[in-house]
C-alpha atoms as a PDB file:
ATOM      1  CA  UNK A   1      19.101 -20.994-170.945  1.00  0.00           C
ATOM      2  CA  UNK A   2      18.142 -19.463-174.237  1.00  0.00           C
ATOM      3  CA  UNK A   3      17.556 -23.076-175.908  1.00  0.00           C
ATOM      4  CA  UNK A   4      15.716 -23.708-172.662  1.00  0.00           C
ATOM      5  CA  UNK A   5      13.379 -20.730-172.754  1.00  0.00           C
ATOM      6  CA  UNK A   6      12.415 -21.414-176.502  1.00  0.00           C
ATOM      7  CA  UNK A   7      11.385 -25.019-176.306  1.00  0.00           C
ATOM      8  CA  UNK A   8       9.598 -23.811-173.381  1.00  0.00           C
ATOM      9  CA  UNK A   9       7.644 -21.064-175.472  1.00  0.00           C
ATOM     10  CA  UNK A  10       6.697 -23.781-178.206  1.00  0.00           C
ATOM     11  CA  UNK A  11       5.293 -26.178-175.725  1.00  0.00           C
ATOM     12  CA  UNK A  12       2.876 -23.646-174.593  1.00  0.00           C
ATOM     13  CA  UNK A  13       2.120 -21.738-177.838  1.00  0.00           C
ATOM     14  CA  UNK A  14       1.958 -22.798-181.525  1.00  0.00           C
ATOM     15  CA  UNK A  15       3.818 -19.401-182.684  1.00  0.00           C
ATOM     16  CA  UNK A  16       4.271 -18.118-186.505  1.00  0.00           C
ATOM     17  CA  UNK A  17       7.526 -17.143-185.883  1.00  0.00           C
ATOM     18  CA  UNK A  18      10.524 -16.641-182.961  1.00  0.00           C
ATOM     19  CA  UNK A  19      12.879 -14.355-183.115  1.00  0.00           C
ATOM     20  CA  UNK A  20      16.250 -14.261-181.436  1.00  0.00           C
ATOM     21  CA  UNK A  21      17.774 -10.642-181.239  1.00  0.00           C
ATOM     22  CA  UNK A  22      21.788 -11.391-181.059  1.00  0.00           C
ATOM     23  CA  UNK A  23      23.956  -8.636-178.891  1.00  0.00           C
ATOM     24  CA  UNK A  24      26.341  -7.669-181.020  1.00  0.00           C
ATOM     25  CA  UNK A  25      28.659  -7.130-177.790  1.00  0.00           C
ATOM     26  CA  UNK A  26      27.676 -10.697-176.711  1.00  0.00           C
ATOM     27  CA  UNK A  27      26.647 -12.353-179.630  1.00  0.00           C
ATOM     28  CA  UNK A  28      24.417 -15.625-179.653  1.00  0.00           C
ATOM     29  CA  UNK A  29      26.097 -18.751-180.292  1.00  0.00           C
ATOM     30  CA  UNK A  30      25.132 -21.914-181.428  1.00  0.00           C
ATOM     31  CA  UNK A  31      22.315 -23.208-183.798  1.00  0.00           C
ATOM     32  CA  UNK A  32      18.694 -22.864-183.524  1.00  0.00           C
ATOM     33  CA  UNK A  33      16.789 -24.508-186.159  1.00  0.00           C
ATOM     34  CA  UNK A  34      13.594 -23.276-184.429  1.00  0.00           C
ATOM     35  CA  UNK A  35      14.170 -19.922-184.263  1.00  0.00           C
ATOM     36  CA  UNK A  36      15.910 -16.786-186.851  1.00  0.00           C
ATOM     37  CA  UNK A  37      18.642 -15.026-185.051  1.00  0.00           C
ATOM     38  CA  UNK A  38      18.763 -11.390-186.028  1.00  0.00           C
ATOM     39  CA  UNK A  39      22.207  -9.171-185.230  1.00  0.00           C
ATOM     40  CA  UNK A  40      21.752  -6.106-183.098  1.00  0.00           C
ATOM     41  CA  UNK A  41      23.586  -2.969-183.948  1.00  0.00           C
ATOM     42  CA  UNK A  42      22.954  -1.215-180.504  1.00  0.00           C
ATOM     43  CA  UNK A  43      22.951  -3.421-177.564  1.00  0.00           C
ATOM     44  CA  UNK A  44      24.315  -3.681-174.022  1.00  0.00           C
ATOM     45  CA  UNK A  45      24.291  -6.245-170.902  1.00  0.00           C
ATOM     46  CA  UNK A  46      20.626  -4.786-169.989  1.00  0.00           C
ATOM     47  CA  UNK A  47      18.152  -2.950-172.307  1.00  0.00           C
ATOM     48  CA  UNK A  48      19.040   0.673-171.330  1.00  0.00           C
ATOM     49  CA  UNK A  49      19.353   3.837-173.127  1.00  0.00           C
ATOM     50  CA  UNK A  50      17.560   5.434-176.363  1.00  0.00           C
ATOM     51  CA  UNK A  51      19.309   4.179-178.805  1.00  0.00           C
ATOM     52  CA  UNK A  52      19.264   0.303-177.826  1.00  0.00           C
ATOM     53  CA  UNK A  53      15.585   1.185-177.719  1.00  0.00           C
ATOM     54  CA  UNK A  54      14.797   2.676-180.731  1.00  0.00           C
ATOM     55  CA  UNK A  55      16.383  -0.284-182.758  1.00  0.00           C
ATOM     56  CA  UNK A  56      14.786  -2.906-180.510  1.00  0.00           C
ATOM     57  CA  UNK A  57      11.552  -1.227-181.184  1.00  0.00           C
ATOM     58  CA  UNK A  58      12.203  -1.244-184.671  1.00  0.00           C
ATOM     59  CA  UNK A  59      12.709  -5.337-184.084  1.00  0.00           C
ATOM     60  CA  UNK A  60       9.565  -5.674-182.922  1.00  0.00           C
ATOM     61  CA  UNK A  61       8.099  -3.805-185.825  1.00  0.00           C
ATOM     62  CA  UNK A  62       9.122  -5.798-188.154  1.00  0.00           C
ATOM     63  CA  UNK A  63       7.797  -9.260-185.790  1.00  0.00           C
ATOM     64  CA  UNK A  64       4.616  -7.544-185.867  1.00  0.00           C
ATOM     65  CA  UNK A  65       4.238  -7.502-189.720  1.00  0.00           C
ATOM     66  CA  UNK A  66       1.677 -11.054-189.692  1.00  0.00           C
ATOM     67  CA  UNK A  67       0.664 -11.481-186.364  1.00  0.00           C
ATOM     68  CA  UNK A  68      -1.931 -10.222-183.523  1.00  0.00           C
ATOM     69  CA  UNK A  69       0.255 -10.007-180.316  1.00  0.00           C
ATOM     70  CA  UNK A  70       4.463 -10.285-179.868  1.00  0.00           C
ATOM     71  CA  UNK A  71       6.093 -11.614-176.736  1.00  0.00           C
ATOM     72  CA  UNK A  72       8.885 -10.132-175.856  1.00  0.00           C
ATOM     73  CA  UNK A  73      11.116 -12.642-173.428  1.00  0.00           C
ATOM     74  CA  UNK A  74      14.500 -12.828-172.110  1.00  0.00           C
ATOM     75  CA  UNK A  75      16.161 -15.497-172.423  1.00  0.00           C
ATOM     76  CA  UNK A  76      16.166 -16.591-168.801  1.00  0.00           C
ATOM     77  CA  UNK A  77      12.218 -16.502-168.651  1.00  0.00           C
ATOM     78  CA  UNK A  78      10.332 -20.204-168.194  1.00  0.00           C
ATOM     79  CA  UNK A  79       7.298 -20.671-169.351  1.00  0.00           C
ATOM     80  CA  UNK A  80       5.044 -22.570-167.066  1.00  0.00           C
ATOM     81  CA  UNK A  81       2.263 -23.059-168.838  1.00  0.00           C
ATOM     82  CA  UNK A  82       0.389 -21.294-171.414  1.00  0.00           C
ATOM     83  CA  UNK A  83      -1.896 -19.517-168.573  1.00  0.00           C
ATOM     84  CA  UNK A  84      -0.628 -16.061-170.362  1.00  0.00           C
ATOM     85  CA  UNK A  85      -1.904 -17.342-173.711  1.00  0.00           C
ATOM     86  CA  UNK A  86      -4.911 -18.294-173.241  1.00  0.00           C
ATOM     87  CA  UNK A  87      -5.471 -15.023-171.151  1.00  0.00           C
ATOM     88  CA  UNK A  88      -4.604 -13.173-174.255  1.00  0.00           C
ATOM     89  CA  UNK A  89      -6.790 -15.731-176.565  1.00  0.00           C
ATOM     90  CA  UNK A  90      -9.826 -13.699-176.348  1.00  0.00           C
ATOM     91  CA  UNK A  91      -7.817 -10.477-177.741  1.00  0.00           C
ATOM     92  CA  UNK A  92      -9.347  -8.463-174.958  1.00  0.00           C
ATOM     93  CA  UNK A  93      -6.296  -6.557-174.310  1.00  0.00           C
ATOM     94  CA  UNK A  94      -3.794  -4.050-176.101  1.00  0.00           C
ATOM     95  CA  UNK A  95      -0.716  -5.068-173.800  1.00  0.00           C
ATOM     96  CA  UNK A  96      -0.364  -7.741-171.156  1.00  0.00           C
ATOM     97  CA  UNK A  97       2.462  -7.787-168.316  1.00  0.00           C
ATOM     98  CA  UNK A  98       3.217  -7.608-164.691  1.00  0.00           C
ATOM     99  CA  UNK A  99       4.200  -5.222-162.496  1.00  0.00           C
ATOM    100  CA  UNK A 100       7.825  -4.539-162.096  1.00  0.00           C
ATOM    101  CA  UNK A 101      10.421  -5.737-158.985  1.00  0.00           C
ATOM    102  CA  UNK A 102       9.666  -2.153-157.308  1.00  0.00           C
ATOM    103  CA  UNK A 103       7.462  -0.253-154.754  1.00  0.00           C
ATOM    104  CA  UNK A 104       4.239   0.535-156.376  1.00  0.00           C
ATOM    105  CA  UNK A 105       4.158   4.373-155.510  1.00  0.00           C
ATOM    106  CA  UNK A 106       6.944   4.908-157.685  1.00  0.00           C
ATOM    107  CA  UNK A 107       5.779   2.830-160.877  1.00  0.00           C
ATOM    108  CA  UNK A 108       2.919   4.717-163.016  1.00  0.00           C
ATOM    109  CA  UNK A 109      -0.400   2.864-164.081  1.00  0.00           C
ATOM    110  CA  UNK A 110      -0.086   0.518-166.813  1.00  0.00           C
ATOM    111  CA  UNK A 111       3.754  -0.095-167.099  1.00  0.00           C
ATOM    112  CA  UNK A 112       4.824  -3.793-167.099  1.00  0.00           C
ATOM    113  CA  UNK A 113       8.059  -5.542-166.076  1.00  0.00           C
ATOM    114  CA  UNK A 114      10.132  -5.992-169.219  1.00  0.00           C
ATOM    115  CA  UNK A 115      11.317  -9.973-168.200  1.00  0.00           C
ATOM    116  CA  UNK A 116       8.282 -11.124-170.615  1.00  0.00           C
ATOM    117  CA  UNK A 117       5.150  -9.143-172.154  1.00  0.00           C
ATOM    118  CA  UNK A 118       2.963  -9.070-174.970  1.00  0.00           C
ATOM    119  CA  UNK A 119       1.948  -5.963-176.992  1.00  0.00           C
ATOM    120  CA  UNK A 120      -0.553  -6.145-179.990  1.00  0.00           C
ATOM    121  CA  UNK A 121       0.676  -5.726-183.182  1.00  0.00           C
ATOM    122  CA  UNK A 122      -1.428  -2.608-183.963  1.00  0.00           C
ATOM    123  CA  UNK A 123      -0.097  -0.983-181.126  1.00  0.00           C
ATOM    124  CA  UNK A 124       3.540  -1.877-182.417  1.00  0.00           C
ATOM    125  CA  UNK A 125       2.748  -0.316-185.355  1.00  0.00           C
ATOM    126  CA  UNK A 126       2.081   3.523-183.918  1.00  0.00           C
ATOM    127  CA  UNK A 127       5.345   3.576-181.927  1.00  0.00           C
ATOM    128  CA  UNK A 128       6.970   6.875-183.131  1.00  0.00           C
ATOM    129  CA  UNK A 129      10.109   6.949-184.220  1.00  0.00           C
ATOM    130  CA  UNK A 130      11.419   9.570-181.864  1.00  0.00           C
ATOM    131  CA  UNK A 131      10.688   7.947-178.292  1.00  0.00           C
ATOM    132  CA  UNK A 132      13.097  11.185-177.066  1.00  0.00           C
ATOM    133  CA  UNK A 133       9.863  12.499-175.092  1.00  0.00           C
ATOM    134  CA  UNK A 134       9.367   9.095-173.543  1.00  0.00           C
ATOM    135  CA  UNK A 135      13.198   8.548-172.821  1.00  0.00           C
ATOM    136  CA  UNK A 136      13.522  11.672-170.632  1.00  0.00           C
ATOM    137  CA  UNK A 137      11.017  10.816-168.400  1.00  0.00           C
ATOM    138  CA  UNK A 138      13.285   7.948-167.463  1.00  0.00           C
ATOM    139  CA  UNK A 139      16.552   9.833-167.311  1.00  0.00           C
ATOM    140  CA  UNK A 140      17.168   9.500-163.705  1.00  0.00           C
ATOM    141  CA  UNK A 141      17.152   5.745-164.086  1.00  0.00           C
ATOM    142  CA  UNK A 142      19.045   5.512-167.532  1.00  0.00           C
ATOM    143  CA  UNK A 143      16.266   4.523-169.805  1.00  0.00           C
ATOM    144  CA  UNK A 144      15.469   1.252-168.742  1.00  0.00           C
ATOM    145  CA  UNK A 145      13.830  -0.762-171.742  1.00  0.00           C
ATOM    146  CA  UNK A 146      10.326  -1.665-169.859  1.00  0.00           C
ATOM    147  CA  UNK A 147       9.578   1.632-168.320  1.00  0.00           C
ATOM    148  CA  UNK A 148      10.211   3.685-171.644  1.00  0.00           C
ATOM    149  CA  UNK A 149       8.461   0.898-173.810  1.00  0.00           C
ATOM    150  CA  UNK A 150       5.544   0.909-171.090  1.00  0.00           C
ATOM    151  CA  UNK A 151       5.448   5.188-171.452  1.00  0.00           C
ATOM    152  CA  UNK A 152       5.484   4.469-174.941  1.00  0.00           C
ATOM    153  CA  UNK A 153       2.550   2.250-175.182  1.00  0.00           C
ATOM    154  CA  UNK A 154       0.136   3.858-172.399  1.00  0.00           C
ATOM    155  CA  UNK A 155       0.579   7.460-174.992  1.00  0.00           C
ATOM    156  CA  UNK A 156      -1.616   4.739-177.613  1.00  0.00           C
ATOM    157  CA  UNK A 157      -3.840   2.959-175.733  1.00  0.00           C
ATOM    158  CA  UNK A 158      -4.796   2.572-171.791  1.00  0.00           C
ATOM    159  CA  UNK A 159      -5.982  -0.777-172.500  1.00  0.00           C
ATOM    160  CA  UNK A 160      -3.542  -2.682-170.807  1.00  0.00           C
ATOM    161  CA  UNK A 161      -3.647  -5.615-168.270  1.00  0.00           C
ATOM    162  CA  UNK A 162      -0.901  -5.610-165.405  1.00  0.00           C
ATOM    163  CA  UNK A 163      -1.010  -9.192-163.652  1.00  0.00           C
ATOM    164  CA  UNK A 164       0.203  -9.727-160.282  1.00  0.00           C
ATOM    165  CA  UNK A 165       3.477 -11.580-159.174  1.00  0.00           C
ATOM    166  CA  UNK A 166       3.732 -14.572-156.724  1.00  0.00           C
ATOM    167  CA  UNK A 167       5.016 -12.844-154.091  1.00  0.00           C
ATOM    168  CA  UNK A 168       2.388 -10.105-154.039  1.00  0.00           C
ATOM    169  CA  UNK A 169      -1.390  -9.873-155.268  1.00  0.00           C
ATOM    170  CA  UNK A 170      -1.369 -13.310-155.665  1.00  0.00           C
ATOM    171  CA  UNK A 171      -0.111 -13.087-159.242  1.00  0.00           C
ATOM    172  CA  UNK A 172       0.976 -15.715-162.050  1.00  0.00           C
ATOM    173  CA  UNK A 173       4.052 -14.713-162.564  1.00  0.00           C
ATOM    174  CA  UNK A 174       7.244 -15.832-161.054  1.00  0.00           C
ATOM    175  CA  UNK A 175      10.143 -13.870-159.680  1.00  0.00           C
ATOM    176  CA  UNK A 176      13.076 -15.186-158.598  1.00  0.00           C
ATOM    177  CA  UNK A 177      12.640 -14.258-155.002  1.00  0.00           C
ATOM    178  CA  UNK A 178       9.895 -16.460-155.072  1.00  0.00           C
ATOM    179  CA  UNK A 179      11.273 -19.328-156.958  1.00  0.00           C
ATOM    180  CA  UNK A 180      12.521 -21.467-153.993  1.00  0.00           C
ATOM    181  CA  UNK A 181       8.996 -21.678-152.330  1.00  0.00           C
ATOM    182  CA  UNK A 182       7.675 -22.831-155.775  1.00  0.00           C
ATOM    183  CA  UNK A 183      10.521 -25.123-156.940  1.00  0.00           C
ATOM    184  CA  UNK A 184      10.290 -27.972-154.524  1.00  0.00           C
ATOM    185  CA  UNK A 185       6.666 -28.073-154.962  1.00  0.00           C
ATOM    186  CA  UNK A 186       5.016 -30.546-157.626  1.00  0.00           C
ATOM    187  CA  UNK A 187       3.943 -30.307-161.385  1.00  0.00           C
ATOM    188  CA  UNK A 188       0.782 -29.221-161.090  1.00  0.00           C
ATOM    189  CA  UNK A 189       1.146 -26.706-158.411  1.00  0.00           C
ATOM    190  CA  UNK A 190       4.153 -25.120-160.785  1.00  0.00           C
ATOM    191  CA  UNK A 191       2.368 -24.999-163.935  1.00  0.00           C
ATOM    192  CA  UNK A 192      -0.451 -22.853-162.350  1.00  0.00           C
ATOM    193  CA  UNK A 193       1.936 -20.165-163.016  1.00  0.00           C
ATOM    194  CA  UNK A 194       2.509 -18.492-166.430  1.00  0.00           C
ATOM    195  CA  UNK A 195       6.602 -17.109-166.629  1.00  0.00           C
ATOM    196  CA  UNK A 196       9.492 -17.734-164.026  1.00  0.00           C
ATOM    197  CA  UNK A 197      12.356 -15.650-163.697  1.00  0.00           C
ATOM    198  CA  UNK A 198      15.625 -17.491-163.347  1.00  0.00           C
ATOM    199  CA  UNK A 199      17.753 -14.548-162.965  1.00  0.00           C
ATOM    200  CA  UNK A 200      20.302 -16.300-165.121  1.00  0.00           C
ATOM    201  CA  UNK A 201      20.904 -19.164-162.880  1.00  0.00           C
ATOM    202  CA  UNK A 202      20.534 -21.934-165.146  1.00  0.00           C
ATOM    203  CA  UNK A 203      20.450 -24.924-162.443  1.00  0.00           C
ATOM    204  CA  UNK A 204      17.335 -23.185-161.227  1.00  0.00           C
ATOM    205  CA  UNK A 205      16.008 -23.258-164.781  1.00  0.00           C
ATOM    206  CA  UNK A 206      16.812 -26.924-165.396  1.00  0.00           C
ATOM    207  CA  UNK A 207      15.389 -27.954-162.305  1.00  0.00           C
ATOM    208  CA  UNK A 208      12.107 -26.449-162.901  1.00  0.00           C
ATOM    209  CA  UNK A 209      12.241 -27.122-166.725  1.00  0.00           C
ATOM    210  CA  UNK A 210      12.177 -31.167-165.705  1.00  0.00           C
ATOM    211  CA  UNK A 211       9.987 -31.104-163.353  1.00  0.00           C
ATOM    212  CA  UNK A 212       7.132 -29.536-165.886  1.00  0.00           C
ATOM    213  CA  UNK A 213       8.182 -31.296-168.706  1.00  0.00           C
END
């Protein structure tokens, strides 16, 4: 799925450079001659807690050093098309992302789902060291990665796109709970979407990976 999502990413975008952040707990196997795998110290199955935070933060830091926007992206996130890069092209926004799997009333303004988003590499480069302010807010759900990077990045700028999903607000970007009514569909009517979430099934990736290709 990883391999998948990558050559995905390169069709749609000429980046500098991809990153791979190994798990330490679950460490990446395998060679990718298109990407640099970096080791983890902290890390877990999801992005939770300070700590795994902080360092990932740090990560994307140092991806920031010669470039105008990051994409963060799991590594069971298609890419569609390149309908979030050429959104982005213009530079008109400080982050870009969609709203969370939740009820609206209980996300704030301007924090993004953490499957895939892009930040702005100035913005990167303010995060504080200390996100211990930002991290409490999120206690009661154990400091998931999004919602704390999200707190994090609306304290710097309020410049910040949230795009719909599929399933709501007629949105570009695909959950899995709206996979199956997109899958059987054709090429063209797929690629009008920017990201699917496979939820780590990787026959659903496949499938839709062959059918853009």
């Amino acid at each position: 799925m990883l391999r998948l999502s990558i050559e995905s990413s390169i069709r749609s975008y000429d980046f500098q450079h991809i990153l791979i952040f190994s798990d330490a707990n679950d460490p990446v196997k395998g060679r990718f001659p298109m990407a640099t795998v970096i080791p983890r110290k902290e890390g877990s199955e999801k992005l939770y807690g300070q700590k795994n935070i902080e360092e990932m933060h740090k990560h994307m830091k140092f991806a920031s050093h010669d470039c105008d926007y990051i994409l963060k992206k799991d590594s069971d996130i298609l890419d569609c098309s390149s309908y979030a890069y050429n959104a982005l092209n213009a530079g008109l926004w400080d982050c870009f992302g969609t709203f969370p799997m939740a009820r609206k009333e209980l996300i704030p303004d301007g924090h993004f789902n953490g499957n895939a988003y892009f930040i702005k590499s100035d913005i990167i480069k303010r995060f504080p060291m200390d996100i211990s302010e930002e991290s409490r807010k999120w206690d009661v759900l154990n400091c998931p990665e999004d919602m704390v990077t999200s707190s994090v990045c609306n304290k710097i700028t309020k410049n910040i796109k949230i795009d719909g999903a599929a399933h709501y607000d007629d949105g570009f970007y695909l959950f899995d709970v709206f996979l199956s009514n997109i899958a059987a569909k054709d090429k063209k009517e797929i690629k009008k979407y920017g990201f699917a979430h496979c939820r780590s099934n990787f026959r659903v990736m496949d499938y839709l990976d062959k059918k853009i290709v």
